[in-house]
N, C-alpha and C. Protein backbone atom coordinates (compact mmCIF):
# COMPACT_ATOMS: atom_id res chain seq x y z
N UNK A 1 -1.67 18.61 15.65
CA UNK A 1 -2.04 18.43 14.26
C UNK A 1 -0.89 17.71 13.54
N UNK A 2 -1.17 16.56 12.71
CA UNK A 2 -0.41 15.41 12.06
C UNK A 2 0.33 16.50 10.63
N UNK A 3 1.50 16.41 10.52
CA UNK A 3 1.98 16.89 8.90
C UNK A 3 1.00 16.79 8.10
N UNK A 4 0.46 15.34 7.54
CA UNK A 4 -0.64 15.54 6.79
C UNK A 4 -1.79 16.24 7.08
N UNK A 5 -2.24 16.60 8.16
CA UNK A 5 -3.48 17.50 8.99
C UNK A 5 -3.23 18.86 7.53
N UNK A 6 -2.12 18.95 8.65
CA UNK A 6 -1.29 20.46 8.15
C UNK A 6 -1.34 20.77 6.40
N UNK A 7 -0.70 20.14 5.88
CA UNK A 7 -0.82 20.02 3.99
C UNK A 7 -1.95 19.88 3.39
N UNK A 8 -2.94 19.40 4.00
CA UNK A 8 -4.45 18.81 3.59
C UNK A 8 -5.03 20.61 3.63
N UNK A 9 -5.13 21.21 4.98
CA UNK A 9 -5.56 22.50 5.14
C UNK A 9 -4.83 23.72 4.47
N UNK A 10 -3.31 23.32 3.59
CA UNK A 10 -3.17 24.33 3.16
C UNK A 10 -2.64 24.18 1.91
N UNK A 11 -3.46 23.36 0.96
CA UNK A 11 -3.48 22.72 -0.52
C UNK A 11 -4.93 23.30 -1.24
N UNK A 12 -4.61 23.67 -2.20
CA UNK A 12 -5.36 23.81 -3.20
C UNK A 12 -6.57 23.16 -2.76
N UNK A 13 -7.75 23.23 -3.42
CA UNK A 13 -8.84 22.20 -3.35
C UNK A 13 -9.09 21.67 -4.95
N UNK A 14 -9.80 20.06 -4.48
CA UNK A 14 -9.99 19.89 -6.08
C UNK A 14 -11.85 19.47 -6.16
N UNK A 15 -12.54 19.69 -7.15
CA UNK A 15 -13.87 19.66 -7.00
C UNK A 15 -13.73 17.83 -7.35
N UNK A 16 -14.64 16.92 -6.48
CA UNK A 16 -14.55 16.02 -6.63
C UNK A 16 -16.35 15.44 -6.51
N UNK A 17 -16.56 14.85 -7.42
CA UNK A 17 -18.03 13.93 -7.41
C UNK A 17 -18.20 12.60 -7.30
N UNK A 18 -19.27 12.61 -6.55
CA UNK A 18 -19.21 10.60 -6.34
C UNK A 18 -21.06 10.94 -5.92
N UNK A 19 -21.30 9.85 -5.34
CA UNK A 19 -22.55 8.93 -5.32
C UNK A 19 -22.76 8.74 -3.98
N UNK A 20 -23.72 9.21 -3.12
CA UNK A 20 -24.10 8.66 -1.75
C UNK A 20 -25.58 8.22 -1.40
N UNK A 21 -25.40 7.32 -0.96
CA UNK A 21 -26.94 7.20 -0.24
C UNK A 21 -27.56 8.14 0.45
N UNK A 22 -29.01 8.27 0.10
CA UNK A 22 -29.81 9.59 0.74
C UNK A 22 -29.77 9.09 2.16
N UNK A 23 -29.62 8.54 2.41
CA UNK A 23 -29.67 8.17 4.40
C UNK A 23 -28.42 8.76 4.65
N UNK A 24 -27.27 8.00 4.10
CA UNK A 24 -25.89 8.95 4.71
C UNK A 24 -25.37 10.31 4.23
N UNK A 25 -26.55 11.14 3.37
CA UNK A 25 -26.20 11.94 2.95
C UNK A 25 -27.45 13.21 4.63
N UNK A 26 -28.20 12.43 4.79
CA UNK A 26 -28.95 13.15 5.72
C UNK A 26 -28.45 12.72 6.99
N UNK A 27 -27.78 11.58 7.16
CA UNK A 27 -26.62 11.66 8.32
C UNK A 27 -26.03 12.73 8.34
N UNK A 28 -25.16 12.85 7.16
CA UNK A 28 -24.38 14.46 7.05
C UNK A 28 -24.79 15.28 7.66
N UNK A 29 -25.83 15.97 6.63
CA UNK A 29 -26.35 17.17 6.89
C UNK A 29 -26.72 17.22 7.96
N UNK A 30 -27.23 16.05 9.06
CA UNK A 30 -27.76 16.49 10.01
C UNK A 30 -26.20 16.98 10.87
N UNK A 31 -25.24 15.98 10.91
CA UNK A 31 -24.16 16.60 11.58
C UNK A 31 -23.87 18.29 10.93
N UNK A 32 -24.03 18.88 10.28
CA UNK A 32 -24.01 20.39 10.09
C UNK A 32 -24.98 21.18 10.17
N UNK A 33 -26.35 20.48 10.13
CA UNK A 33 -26.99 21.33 10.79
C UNK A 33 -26.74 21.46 12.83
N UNK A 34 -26.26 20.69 13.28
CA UNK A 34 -25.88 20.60 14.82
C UNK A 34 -24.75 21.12 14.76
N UNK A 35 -23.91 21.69 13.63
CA UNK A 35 -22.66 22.53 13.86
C UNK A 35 -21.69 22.17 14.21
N UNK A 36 -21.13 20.63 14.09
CA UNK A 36 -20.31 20.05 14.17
C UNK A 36 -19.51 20.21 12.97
N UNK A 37 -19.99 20.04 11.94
CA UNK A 37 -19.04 20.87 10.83
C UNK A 37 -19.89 21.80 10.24
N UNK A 38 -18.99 22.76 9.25
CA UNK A 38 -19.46 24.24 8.96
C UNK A 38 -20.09 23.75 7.77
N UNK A 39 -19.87 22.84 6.89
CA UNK A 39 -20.83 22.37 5.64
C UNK A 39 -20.55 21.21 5.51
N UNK A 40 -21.16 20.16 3.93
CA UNK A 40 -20.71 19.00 3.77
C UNK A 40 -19.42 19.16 3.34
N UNK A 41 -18.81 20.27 3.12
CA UNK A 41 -17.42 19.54 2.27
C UNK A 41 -16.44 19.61 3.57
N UNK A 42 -16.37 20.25 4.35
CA UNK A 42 -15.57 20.16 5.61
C UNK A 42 -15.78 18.60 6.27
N UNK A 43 -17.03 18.13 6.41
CA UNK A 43 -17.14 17.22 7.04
C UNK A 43 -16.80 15.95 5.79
N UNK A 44 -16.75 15.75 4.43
CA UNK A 44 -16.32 15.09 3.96
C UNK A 44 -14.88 15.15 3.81
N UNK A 45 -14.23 16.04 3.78
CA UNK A 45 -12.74 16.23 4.09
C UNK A 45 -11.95 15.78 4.93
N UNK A 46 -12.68 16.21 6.36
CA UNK A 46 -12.55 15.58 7.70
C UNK A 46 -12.60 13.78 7.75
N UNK A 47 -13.54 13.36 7.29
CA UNK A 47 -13.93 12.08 7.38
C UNK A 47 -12.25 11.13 5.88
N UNK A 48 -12.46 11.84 5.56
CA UNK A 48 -11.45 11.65 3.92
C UNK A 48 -9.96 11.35 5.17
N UNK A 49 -9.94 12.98 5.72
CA UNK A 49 -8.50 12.53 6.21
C UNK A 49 -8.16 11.65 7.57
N UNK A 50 -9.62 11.22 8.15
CA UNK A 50 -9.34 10.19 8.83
C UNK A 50 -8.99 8.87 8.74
N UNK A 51 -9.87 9.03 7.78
CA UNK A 51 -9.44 7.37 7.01
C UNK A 51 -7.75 7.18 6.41
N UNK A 52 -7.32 7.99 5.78
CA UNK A 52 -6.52 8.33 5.15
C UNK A 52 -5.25 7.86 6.30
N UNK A 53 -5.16 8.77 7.50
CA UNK A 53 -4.34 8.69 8.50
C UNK A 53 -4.66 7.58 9.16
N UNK A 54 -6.41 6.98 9.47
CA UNK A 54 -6.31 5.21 9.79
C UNK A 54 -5.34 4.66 9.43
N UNK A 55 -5.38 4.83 7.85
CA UNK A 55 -4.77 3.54 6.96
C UNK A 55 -3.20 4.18 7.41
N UNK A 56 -2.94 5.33 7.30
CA UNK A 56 -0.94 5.20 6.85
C UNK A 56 -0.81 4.62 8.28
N UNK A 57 -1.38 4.87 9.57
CA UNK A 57 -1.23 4.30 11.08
C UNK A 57 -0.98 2.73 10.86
N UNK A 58 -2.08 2.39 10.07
CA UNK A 58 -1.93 0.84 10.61
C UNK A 58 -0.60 0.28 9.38
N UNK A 59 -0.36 1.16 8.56
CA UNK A 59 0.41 0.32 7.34
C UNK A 59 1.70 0.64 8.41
N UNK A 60 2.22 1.76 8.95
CA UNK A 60 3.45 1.94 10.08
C UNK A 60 3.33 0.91 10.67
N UNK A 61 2.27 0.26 11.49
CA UNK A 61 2.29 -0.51 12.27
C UNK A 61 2.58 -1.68 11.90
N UNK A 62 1.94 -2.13 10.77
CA UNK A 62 2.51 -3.46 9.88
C UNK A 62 4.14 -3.43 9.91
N UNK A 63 4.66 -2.41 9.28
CA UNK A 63 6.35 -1.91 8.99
C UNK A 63 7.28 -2.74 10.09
N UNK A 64 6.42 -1.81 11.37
CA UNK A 64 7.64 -2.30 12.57
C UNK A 64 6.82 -3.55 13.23
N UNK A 65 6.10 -3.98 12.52
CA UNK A 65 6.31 -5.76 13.26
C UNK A 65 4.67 -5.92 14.22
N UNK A 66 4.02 -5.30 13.85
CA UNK A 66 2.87 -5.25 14.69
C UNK A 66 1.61 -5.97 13.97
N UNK A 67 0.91 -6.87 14.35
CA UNK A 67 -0.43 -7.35 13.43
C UNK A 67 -1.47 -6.54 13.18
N UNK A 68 -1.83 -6.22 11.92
CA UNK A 68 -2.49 -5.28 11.90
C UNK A 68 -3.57 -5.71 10.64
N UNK A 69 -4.72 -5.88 11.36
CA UNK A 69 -5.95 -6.36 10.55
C UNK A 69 -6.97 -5.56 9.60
N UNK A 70 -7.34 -5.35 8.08
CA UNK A 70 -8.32 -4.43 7.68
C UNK A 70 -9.43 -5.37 7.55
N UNK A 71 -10.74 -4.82 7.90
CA UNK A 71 -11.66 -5.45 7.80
C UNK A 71 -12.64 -4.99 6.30
């Protein structure tokens, strides 16, 4: 588990609202109804801190000299 893993799971929570498409919102749910995550906010969390750790990965990688493309 990454430092940030770690701080993410043991921080406060903050209630946050946004806007999704009903298709990727029944993507979701279907991943929790198959029990891959325990509700939507776990699995939006999850998905939050992947991206999150994508991006600081590839910005390190930029740092020490590596090409590193966002699409």
């Amino acid at each position: 588990m990454s430092k940030l893993e770690h701080r993410v799971k043991k921080r406060e929570t903050q209630v946050v609202s946004f806007h999704i498409p009903k298709t990727l919102l029944s993507a979701l749910d279907k991943l929790v109804e198959e029990g891959v995550f325990n509700n939507r906010s776990e699995a939006i969390r999850m998905a939050i801190l992947k991206l999150v750790l994508e991006y600081a990965n590839a910005f390190n990688s930029e740092r020490s000299g590596m090409l590193t493309t966002f699409r």
